[in-house]
C-alpha atoms as a PDB file:
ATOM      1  CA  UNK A   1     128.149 113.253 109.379  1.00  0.00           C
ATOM      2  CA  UNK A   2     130.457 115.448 111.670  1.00  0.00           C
ATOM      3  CA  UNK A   3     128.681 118.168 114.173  1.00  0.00           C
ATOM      4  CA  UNK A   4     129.746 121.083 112.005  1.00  0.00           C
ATOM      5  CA  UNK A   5     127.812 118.909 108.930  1.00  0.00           C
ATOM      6  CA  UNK A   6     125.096 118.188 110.892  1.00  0.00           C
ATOM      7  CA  UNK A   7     124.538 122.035 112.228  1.00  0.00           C
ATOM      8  CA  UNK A   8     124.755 123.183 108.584  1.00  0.00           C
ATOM      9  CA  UNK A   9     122.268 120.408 107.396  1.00  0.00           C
ATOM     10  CA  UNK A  10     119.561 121.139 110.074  1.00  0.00           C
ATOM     11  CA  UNK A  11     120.454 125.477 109.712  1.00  0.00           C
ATOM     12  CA  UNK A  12     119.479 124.517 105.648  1.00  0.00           C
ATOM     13  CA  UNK A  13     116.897 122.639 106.328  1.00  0.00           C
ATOM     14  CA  UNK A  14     115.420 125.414 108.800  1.00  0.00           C
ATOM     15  CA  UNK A  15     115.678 128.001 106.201  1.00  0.00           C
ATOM     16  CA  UNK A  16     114.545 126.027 103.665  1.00  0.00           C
ATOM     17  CA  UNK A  17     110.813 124.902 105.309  1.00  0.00           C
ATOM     18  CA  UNK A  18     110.988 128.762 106.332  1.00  0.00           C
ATOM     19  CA  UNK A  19     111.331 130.272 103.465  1.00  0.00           C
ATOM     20  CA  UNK A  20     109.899 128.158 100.341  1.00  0.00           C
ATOM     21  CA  UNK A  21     107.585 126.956 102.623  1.00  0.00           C
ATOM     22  CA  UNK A  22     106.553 129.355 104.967  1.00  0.00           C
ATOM     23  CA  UNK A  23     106.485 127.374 108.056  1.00  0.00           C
ATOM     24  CA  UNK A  24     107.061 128.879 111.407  1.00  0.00           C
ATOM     25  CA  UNK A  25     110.126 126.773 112.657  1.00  0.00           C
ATOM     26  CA  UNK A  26     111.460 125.739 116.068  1.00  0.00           C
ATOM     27  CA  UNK A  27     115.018 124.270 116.333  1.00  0.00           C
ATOM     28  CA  UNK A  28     115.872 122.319 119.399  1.00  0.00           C
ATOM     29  CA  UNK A  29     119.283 120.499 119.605  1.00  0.00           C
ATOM     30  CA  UNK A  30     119.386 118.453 116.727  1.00  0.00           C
ATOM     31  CA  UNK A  31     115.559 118.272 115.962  1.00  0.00           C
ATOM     32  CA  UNK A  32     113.448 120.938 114.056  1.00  0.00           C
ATOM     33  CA  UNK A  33     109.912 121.094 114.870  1.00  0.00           C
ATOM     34  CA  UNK A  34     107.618 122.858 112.070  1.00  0.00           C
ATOM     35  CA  UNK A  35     104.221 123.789 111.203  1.00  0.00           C
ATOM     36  CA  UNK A  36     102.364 125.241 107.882  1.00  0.00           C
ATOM     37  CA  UNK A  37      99.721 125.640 105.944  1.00  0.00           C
ATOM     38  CA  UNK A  38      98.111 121.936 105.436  1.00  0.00           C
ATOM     39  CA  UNK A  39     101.275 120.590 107.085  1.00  0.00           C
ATOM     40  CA  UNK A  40     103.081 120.275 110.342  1.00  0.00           C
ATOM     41  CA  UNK A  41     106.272 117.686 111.530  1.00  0.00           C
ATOM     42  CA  UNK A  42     109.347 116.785 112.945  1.00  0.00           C
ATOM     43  CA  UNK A  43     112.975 116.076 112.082  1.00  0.00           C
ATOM     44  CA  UNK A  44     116.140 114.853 114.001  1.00  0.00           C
ATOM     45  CA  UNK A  45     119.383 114.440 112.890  1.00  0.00           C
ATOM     46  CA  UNK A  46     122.178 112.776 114.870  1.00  0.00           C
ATOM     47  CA  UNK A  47     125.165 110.737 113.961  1.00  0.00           C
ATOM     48  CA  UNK A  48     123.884 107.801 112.107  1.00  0.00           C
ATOM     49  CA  UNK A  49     120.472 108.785 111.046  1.00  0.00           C
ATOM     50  CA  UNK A  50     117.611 111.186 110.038  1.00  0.00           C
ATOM     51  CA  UNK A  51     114.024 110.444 111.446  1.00  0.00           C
ATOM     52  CA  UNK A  52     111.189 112.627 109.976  1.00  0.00           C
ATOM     53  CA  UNK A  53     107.525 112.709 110.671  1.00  0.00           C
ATOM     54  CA  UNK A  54     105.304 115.004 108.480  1.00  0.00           C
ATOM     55  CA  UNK A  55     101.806 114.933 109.230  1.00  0.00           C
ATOM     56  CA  UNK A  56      99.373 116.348 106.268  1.00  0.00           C
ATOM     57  CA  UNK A  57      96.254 118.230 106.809  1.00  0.00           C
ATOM     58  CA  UNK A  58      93.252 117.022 104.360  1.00  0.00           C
ATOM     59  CA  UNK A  59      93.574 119.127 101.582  1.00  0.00           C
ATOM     60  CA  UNK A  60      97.703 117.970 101.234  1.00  0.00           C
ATOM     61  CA  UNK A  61      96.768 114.334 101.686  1.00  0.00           C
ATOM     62  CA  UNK A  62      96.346 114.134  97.977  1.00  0.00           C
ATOM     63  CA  UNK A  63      99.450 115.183  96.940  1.00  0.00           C
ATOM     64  CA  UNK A  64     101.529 112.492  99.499  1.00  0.00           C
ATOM     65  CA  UNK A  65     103.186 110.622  97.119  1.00  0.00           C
ATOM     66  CA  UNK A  66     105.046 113.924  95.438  1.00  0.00           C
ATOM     67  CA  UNK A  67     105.772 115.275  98.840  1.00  0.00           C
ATOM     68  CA  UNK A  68     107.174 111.798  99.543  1.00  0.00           C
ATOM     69  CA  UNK A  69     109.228 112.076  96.755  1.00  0.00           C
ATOM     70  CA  UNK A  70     110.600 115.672  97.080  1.00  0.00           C
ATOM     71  CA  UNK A  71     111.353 114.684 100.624  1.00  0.00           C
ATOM     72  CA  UNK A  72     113.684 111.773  99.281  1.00  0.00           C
ATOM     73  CA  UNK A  73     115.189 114.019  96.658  1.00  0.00           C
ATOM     74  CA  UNK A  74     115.896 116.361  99.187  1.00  0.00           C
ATOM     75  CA  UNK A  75     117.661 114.024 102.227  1.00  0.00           C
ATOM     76  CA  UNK A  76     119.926 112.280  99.185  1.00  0.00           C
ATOM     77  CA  UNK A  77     120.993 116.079  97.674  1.00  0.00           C
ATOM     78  CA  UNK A  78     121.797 117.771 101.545  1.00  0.00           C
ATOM     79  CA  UNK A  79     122.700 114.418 102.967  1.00  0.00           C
ATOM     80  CA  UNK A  80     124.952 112.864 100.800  1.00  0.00           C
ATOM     81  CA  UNK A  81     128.381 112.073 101.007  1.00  0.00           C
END
């Protein structure tokens, strides 16, 4: 991805955990830092990859394979070519 693709990925991303999620979110360069309810993590974007980290309170750690899943669906529909 170019900058301009990878500013609008991360600004989407942002809003996204912001406002269907209602995490309070911190951008930094190319990482977003952000933090719920049950739910807190990390993503960074540069040229050639994505690296996430989503750490799950106890009451979401049931539900890790569909947020697994929805986080896949997600990264292939904003990240692909």
């Amino acid at each position: 991805m170019d900058q301009a693709s990878q500013e609008a990925a991360l600004e989407r991303l942002a809003a996204h955990l912001g406002d269907a999620l209602g995490a309070s979110v911190a951008r930094e360069a190319q990482t977003i830092q952000f933090d719920g309810r049950g739910f807190s993590g990390t993503v960074t974007l540069d040229d050639e990859r994505v690296v996430g980290e989503v750490r799950l309170g106890l009451m979401m750690r049931p539900l890790k394979g569909v947020i697994t899943r929805e986080i896949e669906a997600g990264l292939d529909h904003y990240l692909a070519d």
